[in-house]
C-alpha atoms as a PDB file:
ATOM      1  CA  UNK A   1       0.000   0.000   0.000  1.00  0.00           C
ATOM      2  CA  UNK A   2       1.494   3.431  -0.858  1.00  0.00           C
ATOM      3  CA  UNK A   3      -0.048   6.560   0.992  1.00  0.00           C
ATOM      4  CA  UNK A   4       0.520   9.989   1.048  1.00  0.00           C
ATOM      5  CA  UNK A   5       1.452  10.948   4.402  1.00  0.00           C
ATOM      6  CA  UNK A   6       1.206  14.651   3.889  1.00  0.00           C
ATOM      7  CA  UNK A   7      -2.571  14.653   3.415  1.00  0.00           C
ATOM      8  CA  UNK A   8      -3.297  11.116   4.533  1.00  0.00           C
ATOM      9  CA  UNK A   9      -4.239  10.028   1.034  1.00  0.00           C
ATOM     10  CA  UNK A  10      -3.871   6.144   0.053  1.00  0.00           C
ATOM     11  CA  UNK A  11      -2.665   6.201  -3.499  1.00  0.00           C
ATOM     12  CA  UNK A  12      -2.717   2.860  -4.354  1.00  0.00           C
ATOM     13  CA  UNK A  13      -3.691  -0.349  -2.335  1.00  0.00           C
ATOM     14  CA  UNK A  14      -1.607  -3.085  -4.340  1.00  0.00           C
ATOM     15  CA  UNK A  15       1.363  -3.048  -6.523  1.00  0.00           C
ATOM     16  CA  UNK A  16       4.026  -5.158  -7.757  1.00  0.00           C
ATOM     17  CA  UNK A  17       7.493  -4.160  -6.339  1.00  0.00           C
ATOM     18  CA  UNK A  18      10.351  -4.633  -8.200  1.00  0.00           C
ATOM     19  CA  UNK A  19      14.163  -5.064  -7.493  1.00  0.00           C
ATOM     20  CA  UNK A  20      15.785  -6.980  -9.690  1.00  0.00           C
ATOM     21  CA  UNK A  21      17.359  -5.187 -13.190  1.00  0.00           C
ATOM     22  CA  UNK A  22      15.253  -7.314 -14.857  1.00  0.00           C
ATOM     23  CA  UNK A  23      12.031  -6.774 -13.625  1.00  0.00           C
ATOM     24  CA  UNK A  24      12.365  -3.656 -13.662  1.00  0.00           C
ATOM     25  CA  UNK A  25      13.520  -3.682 -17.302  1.00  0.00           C
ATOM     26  CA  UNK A  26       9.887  -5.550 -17.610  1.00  0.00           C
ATOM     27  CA  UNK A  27       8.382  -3.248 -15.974  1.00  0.00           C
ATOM     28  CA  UNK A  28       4.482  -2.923 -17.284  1.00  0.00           C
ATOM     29  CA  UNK A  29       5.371  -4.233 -20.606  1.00  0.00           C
ATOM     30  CA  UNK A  30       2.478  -6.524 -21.777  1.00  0.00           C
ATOM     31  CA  UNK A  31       0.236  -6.549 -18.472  1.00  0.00           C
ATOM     32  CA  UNK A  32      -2.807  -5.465 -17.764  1.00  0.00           C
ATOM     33  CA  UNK A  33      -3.490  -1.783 -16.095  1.00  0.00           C
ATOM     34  CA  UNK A  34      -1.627  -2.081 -12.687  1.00  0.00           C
ATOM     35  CA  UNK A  35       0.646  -0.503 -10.076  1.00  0.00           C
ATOM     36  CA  UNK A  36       4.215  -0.793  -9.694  1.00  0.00           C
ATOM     37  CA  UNK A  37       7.329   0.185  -7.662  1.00  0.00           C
ATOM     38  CA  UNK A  38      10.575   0.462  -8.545  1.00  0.00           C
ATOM     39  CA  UNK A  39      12.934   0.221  -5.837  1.00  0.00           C
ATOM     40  CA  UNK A  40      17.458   0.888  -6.676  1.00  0.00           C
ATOM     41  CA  UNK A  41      19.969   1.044  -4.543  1.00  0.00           C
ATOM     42  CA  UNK A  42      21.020   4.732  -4.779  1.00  0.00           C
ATOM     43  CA  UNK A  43      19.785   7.906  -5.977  1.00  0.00           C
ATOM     44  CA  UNK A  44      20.187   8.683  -9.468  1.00  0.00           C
ATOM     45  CA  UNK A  45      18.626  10.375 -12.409  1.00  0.00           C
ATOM     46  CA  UNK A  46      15.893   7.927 -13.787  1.00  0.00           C
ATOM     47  CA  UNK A  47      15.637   7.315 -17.261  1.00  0.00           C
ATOM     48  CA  UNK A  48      12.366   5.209 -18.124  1.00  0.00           C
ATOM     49  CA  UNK A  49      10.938   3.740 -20.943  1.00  0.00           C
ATOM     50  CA  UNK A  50       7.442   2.712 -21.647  1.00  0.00           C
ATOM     51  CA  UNK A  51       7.610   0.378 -25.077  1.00  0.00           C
ATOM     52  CA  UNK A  52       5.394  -1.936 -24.944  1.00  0.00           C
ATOM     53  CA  UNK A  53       3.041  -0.866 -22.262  1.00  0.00           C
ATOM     54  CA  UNK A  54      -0.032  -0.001 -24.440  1.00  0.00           C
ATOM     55  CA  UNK A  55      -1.570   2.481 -22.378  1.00  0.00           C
ATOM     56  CA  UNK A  56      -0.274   6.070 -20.978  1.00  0.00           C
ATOM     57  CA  UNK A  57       0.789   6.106 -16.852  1.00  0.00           C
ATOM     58  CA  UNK A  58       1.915   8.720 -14.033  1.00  0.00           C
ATOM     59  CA  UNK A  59       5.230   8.037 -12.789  1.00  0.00           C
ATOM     60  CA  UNK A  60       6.150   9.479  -9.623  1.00  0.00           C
ATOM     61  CA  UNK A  61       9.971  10.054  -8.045  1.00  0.00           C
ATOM     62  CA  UNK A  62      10.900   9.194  -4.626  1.00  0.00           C
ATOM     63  CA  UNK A  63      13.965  10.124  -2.856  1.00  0.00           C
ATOM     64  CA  UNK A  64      15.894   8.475  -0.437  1.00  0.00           C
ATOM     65  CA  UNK A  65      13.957   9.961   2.585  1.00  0.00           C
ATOM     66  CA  UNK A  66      11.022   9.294   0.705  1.00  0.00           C
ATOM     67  CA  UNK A  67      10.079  12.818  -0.477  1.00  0.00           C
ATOM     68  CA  UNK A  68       8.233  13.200  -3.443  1.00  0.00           C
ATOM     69  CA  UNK A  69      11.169  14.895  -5.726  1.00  0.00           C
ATOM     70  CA  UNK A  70       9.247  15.053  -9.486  1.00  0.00           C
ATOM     71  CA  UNK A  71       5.938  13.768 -11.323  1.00  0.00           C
ATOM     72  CA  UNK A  72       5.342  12.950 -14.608  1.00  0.00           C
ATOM     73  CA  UNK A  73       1.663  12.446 -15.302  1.00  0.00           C
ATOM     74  CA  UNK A  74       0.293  10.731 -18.561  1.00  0.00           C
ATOM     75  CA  UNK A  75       3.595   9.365 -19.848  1.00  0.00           C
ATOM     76  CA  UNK A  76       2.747   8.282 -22.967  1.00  0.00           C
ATOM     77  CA  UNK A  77       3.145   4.231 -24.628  1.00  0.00           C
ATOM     78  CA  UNK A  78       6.655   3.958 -26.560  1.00  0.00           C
ATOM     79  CA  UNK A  79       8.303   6.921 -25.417  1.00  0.00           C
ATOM     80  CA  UNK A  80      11.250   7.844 -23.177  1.00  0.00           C
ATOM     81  CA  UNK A  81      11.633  10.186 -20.102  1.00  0.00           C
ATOM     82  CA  UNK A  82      14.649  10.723 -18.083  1.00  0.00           C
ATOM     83  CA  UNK A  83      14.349  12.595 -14.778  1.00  0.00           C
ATOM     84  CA  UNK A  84      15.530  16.150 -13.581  1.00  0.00           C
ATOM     85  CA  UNK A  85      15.702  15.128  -9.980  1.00  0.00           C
ATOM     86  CA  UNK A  86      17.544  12.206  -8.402  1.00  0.00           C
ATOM     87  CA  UNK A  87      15.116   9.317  -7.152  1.00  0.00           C
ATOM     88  CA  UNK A  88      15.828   6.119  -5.010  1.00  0.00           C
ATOM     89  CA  UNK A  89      12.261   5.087  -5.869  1.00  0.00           C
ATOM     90  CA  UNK A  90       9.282   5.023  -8.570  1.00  0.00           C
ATOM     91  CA  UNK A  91       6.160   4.340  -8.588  1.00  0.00           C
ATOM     92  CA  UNK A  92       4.058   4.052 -12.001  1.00  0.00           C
ATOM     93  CA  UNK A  93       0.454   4.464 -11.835  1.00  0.00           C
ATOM     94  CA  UNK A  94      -2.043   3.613 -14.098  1.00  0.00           C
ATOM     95  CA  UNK A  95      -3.176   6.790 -16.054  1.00  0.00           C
ATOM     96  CA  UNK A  96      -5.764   9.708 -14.053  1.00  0.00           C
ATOM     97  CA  UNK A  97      -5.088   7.667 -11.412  1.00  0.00           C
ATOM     98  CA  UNK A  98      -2.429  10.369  -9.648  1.00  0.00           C
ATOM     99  CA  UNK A  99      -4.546  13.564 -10.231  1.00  0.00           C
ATOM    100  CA  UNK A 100      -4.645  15.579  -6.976  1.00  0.00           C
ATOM    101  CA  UNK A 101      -2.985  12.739  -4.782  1.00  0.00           C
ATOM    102  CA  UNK A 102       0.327  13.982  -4.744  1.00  0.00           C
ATOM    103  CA  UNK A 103       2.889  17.223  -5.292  1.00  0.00           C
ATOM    104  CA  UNK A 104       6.545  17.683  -4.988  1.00  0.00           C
ATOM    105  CA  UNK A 105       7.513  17.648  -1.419  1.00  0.00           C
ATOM    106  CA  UNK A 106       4.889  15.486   0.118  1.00  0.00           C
ATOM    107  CA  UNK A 107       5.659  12.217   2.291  1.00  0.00           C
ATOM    108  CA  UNK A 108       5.398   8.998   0.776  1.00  0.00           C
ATOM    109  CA  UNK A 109       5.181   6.135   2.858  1.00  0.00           C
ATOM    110  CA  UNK A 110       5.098   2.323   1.250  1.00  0.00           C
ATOM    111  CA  UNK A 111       4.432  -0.198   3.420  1.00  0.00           C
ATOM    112  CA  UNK A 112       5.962  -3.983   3.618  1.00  0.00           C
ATOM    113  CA  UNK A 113       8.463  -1.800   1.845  1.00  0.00           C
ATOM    114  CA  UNK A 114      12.044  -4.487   2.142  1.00  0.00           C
END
């Protein structure tokens, strides 16, 4: 479950969490509409594709104290996006699913987070 803990807002109830290169390389390529989380081992600037997923998603960017640092809403199927600010984790969202949940600087907390 990810909530915003700035206004005490769930913003999604399930996701998949993934870890591994690969799955994260998978992403939401070929699945249904769905939740995800993207979870690396340091900050960095994020570059994301989104081939193969046939439908357009918000992405948020998480820093390592789990600040909200940038939001990309309706990223678009088979196109590329690369960060401005550093993230440790993302989220993507199936699309008009973000609107008014979340802004830059709010307090994200995911639980069962490992």
């Amino acid at each position: 479950m990810i909530t915003n803990n700035t206004t005490n807002t769930i913003i999604s109830s399930q996701e998949i969490i993934c870890t591994s290169f690969l799955s994260q390389m998978w992403g939401l390529m070929f699945r249904k509409k769905q939740n995800l989380i993207m979870i690396f081992k340091e900050e960095k600037h994020l570059s994301l594709h989104n081939f193969l997923v046939f439908y357009p998603i918000d992405v948020i960017v998480i820093d390592k104290d789990m600040n909200v640092a940038e939001i990309k809403e309706n990223f678009r199927p088979f196109t590329f996006w690369r960060s401005s600010k550093k993230g440790k984790y993302v989220i993507e969202l199936g699309k008009d699913r973000l609107k008014g949940k979340v802004n830059p600087g709010n307090k994200i907390l995911i639980k069962n987070l490992q």
